[in-house]
C-alpha atoms as a PDB file:
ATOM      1  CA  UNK A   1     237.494 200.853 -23.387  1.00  0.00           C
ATOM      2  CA  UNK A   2     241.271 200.826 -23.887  1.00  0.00           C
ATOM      3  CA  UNK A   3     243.598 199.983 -20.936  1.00  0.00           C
ATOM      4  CA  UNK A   4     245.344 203.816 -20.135  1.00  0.00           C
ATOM      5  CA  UNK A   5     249.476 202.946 -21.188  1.00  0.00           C
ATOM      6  CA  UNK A   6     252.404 203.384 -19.148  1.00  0.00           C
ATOM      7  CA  UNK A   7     254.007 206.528 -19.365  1.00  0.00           C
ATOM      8  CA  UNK A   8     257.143 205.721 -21.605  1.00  0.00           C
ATOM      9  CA  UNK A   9     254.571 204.285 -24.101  1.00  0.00           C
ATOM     10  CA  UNK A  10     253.130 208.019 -23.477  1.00  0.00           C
ATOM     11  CA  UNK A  11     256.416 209.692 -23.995  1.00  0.00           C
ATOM     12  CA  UNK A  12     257.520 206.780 -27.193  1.00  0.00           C
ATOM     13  CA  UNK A  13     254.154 207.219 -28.717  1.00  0.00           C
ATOM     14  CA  UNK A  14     253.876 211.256 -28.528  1.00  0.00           C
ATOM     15  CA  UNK A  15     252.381 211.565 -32.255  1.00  0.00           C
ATOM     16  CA  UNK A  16     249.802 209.495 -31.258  1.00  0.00           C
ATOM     17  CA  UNK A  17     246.318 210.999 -30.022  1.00  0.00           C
ATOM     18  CA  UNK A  18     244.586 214.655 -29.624  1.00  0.00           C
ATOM     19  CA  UNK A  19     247.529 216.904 -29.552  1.00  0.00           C
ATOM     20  CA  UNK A  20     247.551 220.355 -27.735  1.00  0.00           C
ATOM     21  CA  UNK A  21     247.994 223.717 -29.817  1.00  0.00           C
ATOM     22  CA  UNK A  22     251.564 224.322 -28.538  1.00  0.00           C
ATOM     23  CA  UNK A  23     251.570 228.081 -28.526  1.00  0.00           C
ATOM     24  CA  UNK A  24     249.624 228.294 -25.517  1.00  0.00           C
ATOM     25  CA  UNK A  25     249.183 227.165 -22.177  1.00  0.00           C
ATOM     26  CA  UNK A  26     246.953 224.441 -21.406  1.00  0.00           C
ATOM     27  CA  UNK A  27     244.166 224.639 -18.097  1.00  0.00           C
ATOM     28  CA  UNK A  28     243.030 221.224 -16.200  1.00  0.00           C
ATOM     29  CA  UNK A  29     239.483 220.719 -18.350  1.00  0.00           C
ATOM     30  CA  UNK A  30     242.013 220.424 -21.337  1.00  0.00           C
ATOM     31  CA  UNK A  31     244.086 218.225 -20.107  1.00  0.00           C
ATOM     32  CA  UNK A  32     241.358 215.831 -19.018  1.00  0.00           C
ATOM     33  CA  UNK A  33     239.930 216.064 -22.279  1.00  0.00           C
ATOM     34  CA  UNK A  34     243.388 214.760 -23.723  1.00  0.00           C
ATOM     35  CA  UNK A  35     243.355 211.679 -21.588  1.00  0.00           C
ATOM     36  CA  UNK A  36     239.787 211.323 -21.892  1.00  0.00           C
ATOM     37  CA  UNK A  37     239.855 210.802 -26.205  1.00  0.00           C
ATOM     38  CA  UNK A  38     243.646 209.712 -25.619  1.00  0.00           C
ATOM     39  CA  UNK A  39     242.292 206.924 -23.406  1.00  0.00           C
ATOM     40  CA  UNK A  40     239.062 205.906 -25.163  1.00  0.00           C
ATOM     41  CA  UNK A  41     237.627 207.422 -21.425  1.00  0.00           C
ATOM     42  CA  UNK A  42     234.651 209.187 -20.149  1.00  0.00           C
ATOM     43  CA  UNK A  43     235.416 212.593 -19.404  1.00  0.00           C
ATOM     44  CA  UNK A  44     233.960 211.540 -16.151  1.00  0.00           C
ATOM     45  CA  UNK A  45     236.439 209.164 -15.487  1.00  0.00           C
ATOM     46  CA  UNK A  46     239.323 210.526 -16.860  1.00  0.00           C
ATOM     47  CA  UNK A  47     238.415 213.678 -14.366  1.00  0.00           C
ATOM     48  CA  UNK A  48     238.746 210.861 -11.468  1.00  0.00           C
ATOM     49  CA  UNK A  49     241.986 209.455 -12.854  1.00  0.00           C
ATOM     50  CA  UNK A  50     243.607 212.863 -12.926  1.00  0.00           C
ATOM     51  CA  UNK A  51     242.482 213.631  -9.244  1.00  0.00           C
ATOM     52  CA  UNK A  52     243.372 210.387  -7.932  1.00  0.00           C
ATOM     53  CA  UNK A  53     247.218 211.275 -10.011  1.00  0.00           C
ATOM     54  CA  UNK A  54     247.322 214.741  -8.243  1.00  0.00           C
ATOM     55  CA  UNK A  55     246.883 213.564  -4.682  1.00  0.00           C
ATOM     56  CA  UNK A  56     248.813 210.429  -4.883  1.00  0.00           C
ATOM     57  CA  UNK A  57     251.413 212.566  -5.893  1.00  0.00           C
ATOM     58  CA  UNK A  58     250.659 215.431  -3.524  1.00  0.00           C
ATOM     59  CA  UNK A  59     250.168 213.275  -0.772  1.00  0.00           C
ATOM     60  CA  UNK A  60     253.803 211.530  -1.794  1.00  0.00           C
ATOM     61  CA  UNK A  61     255.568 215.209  -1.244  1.00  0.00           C
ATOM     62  CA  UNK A  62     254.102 215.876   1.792  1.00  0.00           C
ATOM     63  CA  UNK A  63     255.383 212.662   3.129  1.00  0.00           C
ATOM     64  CA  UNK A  64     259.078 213.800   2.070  1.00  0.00           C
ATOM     65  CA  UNK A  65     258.872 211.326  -0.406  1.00  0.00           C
ATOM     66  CA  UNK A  66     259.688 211.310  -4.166  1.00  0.00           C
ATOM     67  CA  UNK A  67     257.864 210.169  -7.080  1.00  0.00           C
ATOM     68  CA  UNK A  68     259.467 208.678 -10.485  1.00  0.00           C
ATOM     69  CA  UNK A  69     257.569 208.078 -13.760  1.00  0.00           C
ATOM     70  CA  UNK A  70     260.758 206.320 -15.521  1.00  0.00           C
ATOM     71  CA  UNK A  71     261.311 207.791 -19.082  1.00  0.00           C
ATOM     72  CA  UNK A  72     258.742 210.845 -17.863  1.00  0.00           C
ATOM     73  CA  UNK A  73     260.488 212.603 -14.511  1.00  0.00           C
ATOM     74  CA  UNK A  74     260.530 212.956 -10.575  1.00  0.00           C
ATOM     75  CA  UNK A  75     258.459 215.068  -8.588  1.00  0.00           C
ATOM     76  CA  UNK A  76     260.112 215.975  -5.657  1.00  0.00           C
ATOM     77  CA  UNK A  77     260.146 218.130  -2.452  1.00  0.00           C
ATOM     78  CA  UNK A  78     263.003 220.730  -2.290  1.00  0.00           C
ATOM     79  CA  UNK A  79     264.278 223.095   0.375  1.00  0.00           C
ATOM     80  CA  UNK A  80     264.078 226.717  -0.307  1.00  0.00           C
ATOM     81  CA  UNK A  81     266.669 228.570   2.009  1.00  0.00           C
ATOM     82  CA  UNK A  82     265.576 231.657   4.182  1.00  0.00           C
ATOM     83  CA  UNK A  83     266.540 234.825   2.823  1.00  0.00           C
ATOM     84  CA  UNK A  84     265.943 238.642   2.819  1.00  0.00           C
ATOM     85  CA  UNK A  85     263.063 239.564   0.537  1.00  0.00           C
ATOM     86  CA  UNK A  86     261.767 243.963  -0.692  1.00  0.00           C
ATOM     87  CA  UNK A  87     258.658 245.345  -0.036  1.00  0.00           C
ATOM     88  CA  UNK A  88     257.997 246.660  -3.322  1.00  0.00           C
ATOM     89  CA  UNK A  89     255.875 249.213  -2.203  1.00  0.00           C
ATOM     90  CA  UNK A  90     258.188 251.100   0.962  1.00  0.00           C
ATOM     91  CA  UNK A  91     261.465 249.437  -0.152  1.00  0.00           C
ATOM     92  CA  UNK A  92     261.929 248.139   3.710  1.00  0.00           C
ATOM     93  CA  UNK A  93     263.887 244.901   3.940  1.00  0.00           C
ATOM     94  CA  UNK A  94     261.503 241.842   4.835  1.00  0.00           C
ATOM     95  CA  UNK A  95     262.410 238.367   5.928  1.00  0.00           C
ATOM     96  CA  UNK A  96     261.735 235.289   3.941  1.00  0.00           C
ATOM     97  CA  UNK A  97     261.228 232.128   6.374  1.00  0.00           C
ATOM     98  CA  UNK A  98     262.969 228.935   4.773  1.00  0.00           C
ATOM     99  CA  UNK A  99     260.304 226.496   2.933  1.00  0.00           C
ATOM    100  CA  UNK A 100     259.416 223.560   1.423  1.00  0.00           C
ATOM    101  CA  UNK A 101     258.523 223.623  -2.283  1.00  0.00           C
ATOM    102  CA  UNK A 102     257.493 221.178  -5.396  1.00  0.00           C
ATOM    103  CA  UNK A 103     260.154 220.015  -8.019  1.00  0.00           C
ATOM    104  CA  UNK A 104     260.185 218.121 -10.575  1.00  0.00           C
ATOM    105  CA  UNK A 105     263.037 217.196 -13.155  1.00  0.00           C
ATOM    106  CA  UNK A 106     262.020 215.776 -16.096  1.00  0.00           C
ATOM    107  CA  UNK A 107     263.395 212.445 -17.519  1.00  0.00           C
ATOM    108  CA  UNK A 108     265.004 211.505 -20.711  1.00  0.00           C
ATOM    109  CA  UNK A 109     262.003 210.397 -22.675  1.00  0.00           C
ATOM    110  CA  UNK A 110     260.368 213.390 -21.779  1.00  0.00           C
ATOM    111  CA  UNK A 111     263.301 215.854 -22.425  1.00  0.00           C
ATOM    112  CA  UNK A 112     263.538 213.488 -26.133  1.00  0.00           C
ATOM    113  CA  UNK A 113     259.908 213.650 -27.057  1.00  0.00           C
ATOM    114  CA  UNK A 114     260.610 217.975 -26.541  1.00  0.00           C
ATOM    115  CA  UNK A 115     263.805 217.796 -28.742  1.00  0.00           C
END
C-alpha cells in the first residue's frame, strides 16, 4: 500500500489519479472510491479514513474551533444573524432564531488547481 499524501501534494499533483466527470455532482461512495484507487486503498478502508476526516472535522466545529488544510482551505463555524423569514404558503412574517453554521474558504492551492 502507498502512504495517503498531504493535501498540497493533493492540490500540486491534481492530474494525477481517477479523476471525477466534472459536469456533475459527486455523492460519498464516489468520493471514497477516488481515495480508495487514488490511495492504492481498500474501499474498506478508505470508507474508515473518510469517516474518521468527517468527524474530526465535525467534532472540531462544534468545539468553536477551526480547521486548516494549508494550500487546501479552513472549515469553520460562522454566525448566522436572526432575521425575519416568509411563509411561502400564507405570506405571514416568521422569525428566524440566530444560528450557528459550517464554512469553509478555500485556500490558494485549491482556488489554483480550479483556475
Amino acid at each position: 500500500m502507498s502512504q495517503i499524501p498531504e493535501a498540497d501534494q493533493v492540490v500540486a499533483n491534481h492530474t494525477r489519479g481517477p479523476h471525477f466527470n466534472l459536469d456533475r455532482n459527486k455523492n460519498k461512495s464516489e468520493l471514497i472510491a477516488a481515495i480508495a484507487a487514488s490511495a492504492d486503498l481498500p474501499k474498506t478502508t478508505a470508507t474508515a479514513a473518510l469517516g474518521a476526516f468527517m468527524a474530526a472535522i465535525t467534532g472540531a466545529l462544534q468545539q468553536s474551533e477551526s480547521v486548516t488544510l494549508v494550500g487546501f482551505g479552513t472549515f469553520e463555524v460562522k454566525r448566522r444573524a436572526a432575521r425575519e423569514g416568509r411563509n411561502p404558503q400564507t405570506g405571514a412574517t416568521v422569525p428566524i432564531a440566530a444560528a450557528k453554521v459550517p464554512g469553509f474558504k478555500p485556500g490558494k492551492g485549491l482556488k489554483g488547481a480550479l483556475n
